[in-house]
Protein backbone atom coordinates (compact mmCIF):
# COMPACT_ATOMS: atom_id res chain seq x y z
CA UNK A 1 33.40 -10.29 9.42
CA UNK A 2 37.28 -9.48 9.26
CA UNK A 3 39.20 -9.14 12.55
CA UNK A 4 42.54 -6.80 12.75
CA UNK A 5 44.56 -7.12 15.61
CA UNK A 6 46.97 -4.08 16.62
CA UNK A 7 49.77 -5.28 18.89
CA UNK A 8 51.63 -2.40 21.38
CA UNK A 9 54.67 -0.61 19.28
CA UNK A 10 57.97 -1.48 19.96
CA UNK A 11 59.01 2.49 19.57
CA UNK A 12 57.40 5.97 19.47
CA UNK A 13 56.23 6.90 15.87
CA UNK A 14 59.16 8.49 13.57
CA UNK A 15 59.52 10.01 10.13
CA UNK A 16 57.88 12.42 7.78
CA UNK A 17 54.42 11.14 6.44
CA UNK A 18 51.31 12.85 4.96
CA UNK A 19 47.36 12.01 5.24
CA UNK A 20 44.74 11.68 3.14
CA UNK A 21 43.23 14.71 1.60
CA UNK A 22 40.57 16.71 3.63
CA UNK A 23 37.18 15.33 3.67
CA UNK A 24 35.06 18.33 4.43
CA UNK A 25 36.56 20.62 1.65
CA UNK A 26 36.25 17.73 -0.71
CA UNK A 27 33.21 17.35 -0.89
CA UNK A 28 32.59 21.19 -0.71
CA UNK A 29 34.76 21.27 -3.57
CA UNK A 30 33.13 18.46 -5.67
CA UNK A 31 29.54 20.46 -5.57
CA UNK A 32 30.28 24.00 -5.89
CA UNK A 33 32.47 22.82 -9.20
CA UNK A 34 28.92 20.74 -9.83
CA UNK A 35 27.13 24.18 -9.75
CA UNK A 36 29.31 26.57 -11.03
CA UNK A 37 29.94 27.68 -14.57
CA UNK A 38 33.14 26.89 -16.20
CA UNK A 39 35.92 24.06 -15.53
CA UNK A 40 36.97 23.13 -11.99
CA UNK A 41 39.78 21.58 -11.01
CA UNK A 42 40.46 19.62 -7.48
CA UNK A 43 43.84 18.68 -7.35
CA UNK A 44 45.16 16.36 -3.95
CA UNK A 45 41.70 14.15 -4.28
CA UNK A 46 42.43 10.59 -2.77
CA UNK A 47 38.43 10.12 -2.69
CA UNK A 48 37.22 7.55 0.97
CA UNK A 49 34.39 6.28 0.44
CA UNK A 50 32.31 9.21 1.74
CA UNK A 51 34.01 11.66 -1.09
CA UNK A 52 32.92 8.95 -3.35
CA UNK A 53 29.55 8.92 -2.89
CA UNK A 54 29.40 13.33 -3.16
CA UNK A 55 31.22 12.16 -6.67
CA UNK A 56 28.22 10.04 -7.48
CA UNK A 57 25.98 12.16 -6.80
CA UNK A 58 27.38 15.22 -8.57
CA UNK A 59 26.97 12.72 -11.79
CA UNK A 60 24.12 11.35 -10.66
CA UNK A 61 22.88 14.66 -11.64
CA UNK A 62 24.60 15.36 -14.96
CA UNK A 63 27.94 16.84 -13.86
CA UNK A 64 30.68 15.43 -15.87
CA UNK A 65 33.70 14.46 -14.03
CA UNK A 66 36.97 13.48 -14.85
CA UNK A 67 39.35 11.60 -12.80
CA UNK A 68 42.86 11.69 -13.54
CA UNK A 69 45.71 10.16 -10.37
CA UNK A 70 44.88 12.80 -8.06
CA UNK A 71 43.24 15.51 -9.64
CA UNK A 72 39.50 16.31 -10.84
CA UNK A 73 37.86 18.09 -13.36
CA UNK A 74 34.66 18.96 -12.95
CA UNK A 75 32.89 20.54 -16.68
CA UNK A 76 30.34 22.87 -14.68
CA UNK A 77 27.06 24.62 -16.33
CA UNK A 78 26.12 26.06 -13.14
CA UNK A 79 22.25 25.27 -11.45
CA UNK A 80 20.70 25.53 -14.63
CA UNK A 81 23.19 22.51 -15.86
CA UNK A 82 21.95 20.25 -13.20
CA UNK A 83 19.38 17.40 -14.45
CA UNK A 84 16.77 15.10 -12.60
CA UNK A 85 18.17 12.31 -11.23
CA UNK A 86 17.27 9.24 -13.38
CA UNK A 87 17.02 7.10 -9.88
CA UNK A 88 17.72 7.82 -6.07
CA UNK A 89 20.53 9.28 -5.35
CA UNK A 90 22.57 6.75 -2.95
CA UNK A 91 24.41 8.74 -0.16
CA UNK A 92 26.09 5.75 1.57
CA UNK A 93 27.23 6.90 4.91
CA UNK A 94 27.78 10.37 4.15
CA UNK A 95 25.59 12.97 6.45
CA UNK A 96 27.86 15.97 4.38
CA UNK A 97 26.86 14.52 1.30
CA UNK A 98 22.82 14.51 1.92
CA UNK A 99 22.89 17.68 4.02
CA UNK A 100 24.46 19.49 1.62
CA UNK A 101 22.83 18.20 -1.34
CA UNK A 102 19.32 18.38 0.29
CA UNK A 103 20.62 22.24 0.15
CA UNK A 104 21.49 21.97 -3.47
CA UNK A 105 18.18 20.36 -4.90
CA UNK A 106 15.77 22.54 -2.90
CA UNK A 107 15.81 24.98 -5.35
CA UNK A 108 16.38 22.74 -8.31
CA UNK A 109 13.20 22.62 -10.61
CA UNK A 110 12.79 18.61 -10.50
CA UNK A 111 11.75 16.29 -8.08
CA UNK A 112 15.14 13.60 -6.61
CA UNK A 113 14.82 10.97 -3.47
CA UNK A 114 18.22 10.85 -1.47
CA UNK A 115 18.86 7.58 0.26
CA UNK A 116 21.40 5.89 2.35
CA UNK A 117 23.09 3.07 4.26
CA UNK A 118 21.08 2.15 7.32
CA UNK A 119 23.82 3.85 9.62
CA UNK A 120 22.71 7.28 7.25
CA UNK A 121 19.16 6.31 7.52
CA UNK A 122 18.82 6.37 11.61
CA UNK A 123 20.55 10.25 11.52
CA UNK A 124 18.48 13.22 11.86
CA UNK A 125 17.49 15.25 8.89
CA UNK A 126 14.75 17.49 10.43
CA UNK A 127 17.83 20.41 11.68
CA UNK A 128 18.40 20.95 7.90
CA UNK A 129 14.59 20.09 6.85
CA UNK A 130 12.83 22.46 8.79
CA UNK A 131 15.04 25.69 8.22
CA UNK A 132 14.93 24.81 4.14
CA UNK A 133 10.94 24.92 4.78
CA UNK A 134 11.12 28.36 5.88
CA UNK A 135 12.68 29.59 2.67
CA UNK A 136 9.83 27.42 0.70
CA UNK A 137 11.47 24.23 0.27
CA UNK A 138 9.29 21.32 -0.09
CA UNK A 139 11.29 18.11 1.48
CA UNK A 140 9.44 14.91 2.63
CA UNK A 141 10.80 12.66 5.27
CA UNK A 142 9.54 9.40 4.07
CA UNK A 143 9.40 7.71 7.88
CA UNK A 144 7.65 10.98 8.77
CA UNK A 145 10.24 11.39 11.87
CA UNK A 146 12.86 13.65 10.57
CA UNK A 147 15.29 10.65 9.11
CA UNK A 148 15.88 9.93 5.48
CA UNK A 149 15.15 8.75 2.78
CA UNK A 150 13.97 12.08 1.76
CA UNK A 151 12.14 13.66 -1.29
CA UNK A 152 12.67 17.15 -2.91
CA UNK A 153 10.67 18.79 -4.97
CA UNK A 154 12.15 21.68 -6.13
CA UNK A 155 10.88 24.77 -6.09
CA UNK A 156 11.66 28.97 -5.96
CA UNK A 157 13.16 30.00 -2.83
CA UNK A 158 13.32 33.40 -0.38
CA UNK A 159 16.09 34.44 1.51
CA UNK A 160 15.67 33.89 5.49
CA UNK A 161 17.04 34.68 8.56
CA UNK A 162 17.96 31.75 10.66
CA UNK A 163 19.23 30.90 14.24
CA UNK A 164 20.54 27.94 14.30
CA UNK A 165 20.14 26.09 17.84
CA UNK A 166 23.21 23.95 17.52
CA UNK A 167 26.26 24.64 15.79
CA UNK A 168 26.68 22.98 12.71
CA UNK A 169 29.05 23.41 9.66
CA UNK A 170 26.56 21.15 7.73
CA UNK A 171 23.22 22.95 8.42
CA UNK A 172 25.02 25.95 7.45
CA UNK A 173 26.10 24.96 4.74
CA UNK A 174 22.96 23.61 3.15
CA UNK A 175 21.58 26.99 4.13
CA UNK A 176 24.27 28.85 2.21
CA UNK A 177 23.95 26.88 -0.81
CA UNK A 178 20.13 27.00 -0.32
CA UNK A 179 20.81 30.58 -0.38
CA UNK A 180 22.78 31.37 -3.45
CA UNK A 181 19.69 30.29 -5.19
CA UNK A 182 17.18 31.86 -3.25
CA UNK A 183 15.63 35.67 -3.90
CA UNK A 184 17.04 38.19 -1.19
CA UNK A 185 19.06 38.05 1.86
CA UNK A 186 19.95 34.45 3.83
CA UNK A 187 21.77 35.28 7.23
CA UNK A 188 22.40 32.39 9.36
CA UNK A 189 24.11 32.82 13.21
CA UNK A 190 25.37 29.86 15.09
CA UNK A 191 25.49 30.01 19.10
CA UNK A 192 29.26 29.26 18.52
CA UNK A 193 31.23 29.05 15.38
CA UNK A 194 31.52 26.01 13.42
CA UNK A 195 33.99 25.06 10.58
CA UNK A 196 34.12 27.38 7.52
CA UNK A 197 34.97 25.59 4.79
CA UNK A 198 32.03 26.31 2.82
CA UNK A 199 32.57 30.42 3.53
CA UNK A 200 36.06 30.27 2.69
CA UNK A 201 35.21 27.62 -0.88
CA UNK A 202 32.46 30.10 -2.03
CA UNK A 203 34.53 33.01 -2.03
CA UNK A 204 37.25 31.22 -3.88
CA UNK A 205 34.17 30.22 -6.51
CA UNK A 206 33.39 34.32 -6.61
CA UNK A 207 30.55 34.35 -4.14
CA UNK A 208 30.21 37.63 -2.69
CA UNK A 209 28.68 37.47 1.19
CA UNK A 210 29.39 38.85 4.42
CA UNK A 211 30.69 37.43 8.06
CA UNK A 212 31.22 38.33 11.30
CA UNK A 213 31.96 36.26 14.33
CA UNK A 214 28.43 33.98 14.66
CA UNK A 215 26.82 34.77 11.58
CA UNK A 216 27.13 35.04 7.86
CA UNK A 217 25.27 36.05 4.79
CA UNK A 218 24.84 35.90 1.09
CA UNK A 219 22.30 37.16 -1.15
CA UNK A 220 20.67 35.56 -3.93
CA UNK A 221 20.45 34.32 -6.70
CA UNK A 222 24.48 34.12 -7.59
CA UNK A 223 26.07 32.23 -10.26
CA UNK A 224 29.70 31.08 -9.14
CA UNK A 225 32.45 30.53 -11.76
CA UNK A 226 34.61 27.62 -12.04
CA UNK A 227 37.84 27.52 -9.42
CA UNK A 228 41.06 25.80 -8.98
CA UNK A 229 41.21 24.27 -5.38
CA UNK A 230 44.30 22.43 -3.67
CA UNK A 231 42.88 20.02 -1.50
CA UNK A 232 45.13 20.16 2.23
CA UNK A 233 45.58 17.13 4.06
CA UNK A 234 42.95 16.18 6.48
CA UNK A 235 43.58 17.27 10.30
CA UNK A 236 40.85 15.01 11.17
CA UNK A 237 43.09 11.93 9.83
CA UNK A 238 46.02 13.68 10.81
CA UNK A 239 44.61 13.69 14.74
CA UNK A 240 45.05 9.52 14.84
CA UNK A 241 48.76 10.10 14.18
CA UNK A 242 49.12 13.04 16.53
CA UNK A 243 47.75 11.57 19.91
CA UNK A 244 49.77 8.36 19.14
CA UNK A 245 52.99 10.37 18.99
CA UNK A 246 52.01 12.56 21.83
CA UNK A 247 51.60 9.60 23.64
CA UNK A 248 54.62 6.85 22.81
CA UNK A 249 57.70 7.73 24.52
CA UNK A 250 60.61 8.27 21.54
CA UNK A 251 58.46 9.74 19.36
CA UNK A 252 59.22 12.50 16.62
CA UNK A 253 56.48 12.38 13.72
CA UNK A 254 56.16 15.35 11.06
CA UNK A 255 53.13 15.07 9.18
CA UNK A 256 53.19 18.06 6.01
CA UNK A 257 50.76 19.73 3.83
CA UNK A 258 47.75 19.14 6.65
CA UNK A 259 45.53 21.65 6.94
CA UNK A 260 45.52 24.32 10.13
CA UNK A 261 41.75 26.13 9.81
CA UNK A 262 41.43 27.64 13.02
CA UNK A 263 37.73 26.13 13.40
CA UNK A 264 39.31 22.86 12.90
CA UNK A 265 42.71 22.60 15.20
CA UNK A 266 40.49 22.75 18.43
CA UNK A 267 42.16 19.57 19.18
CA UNK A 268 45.72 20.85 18.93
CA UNK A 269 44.55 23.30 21.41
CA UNK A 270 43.75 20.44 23.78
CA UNK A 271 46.91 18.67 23.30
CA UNK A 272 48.85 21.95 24.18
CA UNK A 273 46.84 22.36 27.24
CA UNK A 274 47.45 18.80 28.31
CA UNK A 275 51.33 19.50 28.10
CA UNK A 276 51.71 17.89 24.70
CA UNK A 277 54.52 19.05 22.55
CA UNK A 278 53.36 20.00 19.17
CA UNK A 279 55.35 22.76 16.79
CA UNK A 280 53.17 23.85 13.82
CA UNK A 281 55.37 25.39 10.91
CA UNK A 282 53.10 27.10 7.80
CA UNK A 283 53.42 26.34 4.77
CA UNK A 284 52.30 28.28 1.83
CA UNK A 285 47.92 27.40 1.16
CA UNK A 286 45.15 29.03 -0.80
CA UNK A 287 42.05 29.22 0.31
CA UNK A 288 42.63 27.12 3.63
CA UNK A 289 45.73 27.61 5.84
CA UNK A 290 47.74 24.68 5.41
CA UNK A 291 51.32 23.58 7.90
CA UNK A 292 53.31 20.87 8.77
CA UNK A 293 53.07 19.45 12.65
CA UNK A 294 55.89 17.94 14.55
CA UNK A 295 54.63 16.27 17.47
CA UNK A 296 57.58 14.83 19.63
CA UNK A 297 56.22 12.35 22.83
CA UNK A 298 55.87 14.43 26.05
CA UNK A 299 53.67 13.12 29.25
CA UNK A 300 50.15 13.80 29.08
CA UNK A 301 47.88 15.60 31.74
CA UNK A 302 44.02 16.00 32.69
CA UNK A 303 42.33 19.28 31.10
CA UNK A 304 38.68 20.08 30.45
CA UNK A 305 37.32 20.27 26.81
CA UNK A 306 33.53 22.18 26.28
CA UNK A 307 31.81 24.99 24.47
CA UNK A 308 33.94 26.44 21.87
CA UNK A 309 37.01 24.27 22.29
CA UNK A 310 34.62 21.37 21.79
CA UNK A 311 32.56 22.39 18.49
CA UNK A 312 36.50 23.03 16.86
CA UNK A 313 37.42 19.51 18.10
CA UNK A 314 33.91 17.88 17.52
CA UNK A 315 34.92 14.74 15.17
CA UNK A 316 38.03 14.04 17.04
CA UNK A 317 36.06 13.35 19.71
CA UNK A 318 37.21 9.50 20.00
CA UNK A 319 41.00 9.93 19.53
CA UNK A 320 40.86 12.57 22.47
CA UNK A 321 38.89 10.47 24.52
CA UNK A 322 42.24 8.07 24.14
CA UNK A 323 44.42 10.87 24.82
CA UNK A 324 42.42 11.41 28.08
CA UNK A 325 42.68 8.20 28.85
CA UNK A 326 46.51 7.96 28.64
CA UNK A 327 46.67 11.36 30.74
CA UNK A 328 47.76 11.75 34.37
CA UNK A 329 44.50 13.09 36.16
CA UNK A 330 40.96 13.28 35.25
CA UNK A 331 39.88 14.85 31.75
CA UNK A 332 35.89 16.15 31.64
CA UNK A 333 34.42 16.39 28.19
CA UNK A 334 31.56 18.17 28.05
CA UNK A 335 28.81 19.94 25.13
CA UNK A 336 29.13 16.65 23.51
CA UNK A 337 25.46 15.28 22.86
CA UNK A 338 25.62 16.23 19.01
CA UNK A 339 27.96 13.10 19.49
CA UNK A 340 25.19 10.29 20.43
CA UNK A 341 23.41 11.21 16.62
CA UNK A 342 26.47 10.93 13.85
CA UNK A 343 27.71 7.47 12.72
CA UNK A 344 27.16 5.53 16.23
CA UNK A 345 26.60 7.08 19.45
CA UNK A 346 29.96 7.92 19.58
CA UNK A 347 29.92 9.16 23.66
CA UNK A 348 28.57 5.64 24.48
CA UNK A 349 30.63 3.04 22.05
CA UNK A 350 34.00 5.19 23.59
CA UNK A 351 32.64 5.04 26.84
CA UNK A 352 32.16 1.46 26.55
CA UNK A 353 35.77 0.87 24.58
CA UNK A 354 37.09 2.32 27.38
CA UNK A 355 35.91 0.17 30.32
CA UNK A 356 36.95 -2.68 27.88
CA UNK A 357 40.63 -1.42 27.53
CA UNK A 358 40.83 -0.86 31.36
CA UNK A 359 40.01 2.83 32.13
CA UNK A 360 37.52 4.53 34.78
CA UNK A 361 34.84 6.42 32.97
CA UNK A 362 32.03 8.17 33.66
CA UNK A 363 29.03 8.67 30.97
CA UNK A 364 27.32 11.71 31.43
CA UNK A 365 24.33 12.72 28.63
CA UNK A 366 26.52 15.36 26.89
CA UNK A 367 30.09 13.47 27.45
CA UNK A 368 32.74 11.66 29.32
CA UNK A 369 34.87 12.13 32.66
CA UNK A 370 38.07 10.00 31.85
CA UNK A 371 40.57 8.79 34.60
CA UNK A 372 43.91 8.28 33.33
CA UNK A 373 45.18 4.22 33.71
CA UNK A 374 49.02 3.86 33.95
CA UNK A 375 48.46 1.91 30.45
CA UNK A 376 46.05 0.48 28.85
CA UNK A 377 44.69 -3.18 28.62
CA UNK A 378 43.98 -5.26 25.59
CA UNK A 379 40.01 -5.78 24.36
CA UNK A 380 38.09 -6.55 21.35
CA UNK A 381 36.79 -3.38 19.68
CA UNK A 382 33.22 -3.48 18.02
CA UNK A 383 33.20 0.16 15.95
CA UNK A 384 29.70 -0.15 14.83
CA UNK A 385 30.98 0.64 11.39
CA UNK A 386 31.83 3.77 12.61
CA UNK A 387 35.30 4.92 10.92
CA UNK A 388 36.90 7.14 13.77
CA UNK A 389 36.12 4.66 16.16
CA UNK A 390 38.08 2.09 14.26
CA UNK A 391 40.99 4.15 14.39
CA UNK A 392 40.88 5.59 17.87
CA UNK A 393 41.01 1.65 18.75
CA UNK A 394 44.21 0.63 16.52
CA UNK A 395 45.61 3.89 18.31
CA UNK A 396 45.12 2.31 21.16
CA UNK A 397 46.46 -1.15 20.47
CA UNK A 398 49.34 0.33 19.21
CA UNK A 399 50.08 2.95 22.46
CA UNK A 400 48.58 -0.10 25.21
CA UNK A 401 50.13 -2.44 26.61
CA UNK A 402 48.59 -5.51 25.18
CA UNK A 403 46.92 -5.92 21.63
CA UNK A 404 43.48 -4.75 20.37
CA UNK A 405 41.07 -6.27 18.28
CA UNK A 406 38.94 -4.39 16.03
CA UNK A 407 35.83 -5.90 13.95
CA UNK A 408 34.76 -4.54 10.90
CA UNK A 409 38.24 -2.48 10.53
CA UNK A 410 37.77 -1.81 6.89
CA UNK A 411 35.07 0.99 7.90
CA UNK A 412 37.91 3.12 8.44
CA UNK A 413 38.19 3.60 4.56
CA UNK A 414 35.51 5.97 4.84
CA UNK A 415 37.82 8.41 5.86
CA UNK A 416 41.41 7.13 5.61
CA UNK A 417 42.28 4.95 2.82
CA UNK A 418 45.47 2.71 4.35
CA UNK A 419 45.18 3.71 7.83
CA UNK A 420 46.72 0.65 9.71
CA UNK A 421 49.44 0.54 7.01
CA UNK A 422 50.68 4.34 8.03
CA UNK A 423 50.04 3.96 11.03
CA UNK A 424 52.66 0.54 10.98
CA UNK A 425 54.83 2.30 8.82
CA UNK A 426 55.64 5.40 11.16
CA UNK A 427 56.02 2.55 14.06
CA UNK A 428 58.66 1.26 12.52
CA UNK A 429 56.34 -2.49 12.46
């Protein structure tokens, strides 16, 4: 296993950088281009390992896809154009990319098996099973518990209503995409409002539906035409860089072209409670809002993150948790349980990172209460192959005051192709 080791900075972070491309529109992008009719072209695609695997797939399943520097084209023949896999389609680690697909092939007239990496293989699949059996979709869990692999045999689907008991960007997406094949209405309302990527995509692929604060609908069957999408950069990436300038005294990082969706930047709305000073200047977009951030160092203090504020910051879950942990005061995080079920149990492995670098926690079942430590100590970081984990730890090597040691730091391609080497560059190391 490889070992990194990420000493304190010498200065706060400085320059003009940009991040990776956004992961969640990605692979939105890759499979409505798979399913549409007509040429689409992704431009800004710098592909992790988890856009990767949606890539796969979308060939997997007859799509041809060309891949040229940064930009895709993707030769879509809408659903009809779609062809039985010739063997299982390998999702790695990707929950977006078997969610979503599992959305795609239940209306598909063959029969596919989606697999995984065992990380993928222990997450719950039953919240996007059971609500694709009420529209007639015949999905297997092969362990019979809700967990992958899975098997689809496609079949003709009806519209449904559906109330979704958790808020989820994923289940609703799967629905959506469920739907555009489906005969008559599919309306789905979340108890609070997740990312809309997927609402905001389909449009831009001429999908007529409706939306209204909790709940959205389209009605089926559609065909969507071929679009030309500009990929922002990812704020989830982009939230590593931000709490480590927030937090290192000299600091003055701009960070363009990364995208601002309001269901996304709950985190920004966190920092500015905590005192953090963060400008965000537009920039001209298309279909997602896109800025530039300037985040100059400013001392931290203790807030309290739940409900809605905690859904829009949901995956930067760990790099807050840092934050928190460099605040004055005592941060609460709360509504987090969705957290214990994605790559690792994310509340526990930061609660126990934590303790390790120094700081009084509290684990509650649906989060953390943080106590701010004048600085942070040095530990060795396990990350259970879990990429944001990885890189809330280097943050905090890099912002402590002795070093870190992460195992396994490579997971953190996943999500952010040359991580450490950004994050050295803007420290000047």
């Amino acid at each position: 296993m490889t070992r990194l080791a990420v000493t304190p900075a010498g200065r706060g972070l400085r320059g003009r950088l940009t991040v990776p491309s956004d992961k969640s529109i990605a692979h939105r992008a890759l499979l409505l281009g798979a399913i549409a009719e007509g040429t689409t072209t992704v431009r800004g695609f710098q592909g992790g390992r988890d856009n990767r695997a949606t890539m796969a797939a979308c060939r997997a399943l007859g799509v041809a896809i060309e891949e040229r520097a940064e930009t895709l084209t993707i030769a879509g023949r809408g659903f009809d154009g779609l062809r039985a896999p010739r063997a299982d389609i390998d999702c790695e680690n990707s929950g977006t990319t078997m969610r979503l697909l599992t959305g795609i092939l239940a209306g598909c007239p063959f029969a596919s098996r989606l697999v995984g990496d065992a990380s993928l293989l222990r997450r719950p699949m039953r919240r996007v099973i059971e609500p694709l059996a009420r529209m007639g979709a015949s999905i297997t869990s092969e362990p019979g518990d809700g967990r992958a692999p899975l098997r689809i045999e496609g079949r003709e689907l009806l519209g449904a209503t559906h109330a979704l008991a958790v808020a989820s960007a994923q289940v609703k997406s799967a629905l959506l995409l469920a739907g555009l094949q489906a005969a008559g209405a599919t309306r789905v309302r979340e108890p609070t409002r997740s990312r809309d990527h997927t609402e905001r995509l389909l449009r831009a692929f001429g999908a007529a539906l409706r939306s209204e604060d909790l709940w959205v609908e389209i009605d089926g069957p559609q065909r969507l035409r071929g679009a030309t999408i500009a990929l922002p950069g990812d704020f989830s990436s982009a939230a590593f860089l931000v709490v480590a300038a927030a937090i290192l005294p000299g600091s003055e990082l701009r960070l363009a072209g990364v995208g601002i969706n309001p269901t996304r930047t709950g985190l920004l709305d966190v920092l500015t409670a905590m005192g953090a000073a963060i400008e965000v200047v537009p920039e001209a977009g298309g279909a997602e809002p896109v800025g530039t951030l300037i985040v100059r160092h400013r001392r931290l203090h203790a807030t309290r993150v739940a409900g809605d504020l905690l859904v829009r910051s949901i995956d930067e879950f760990p790099i807050l948790c840092i934050a928190a942990a460099c605040a004055e005061g005592t941060t609460e995080i709360r509504d987090a349980a969705e957290l214990r079920i994605k790559e690792s149990d994310r509340v526990a492995v930061m609660a126990e990172m934590l303790r390790d670098l120094g700081v009084a926690v509290e684990e509650l079942p649906d989060g953390l209460v943080i106590t701010g430590a004048p600085s942070l100590g040095g530990a060795r970081i396990d990350p259970r192959g879990d990429h944001r984990i990885a890189m809330a730890g280097a943050v905090a090597g890099l912002v402590g005051a002795a070093p870190v040691v992460i195992d396994d730091p490579d997971c953190a391609e996943v999500s952010f192709p040359g991580f450490y080497a950004t994050l050295a560059r803007a420290a000047g190391v």
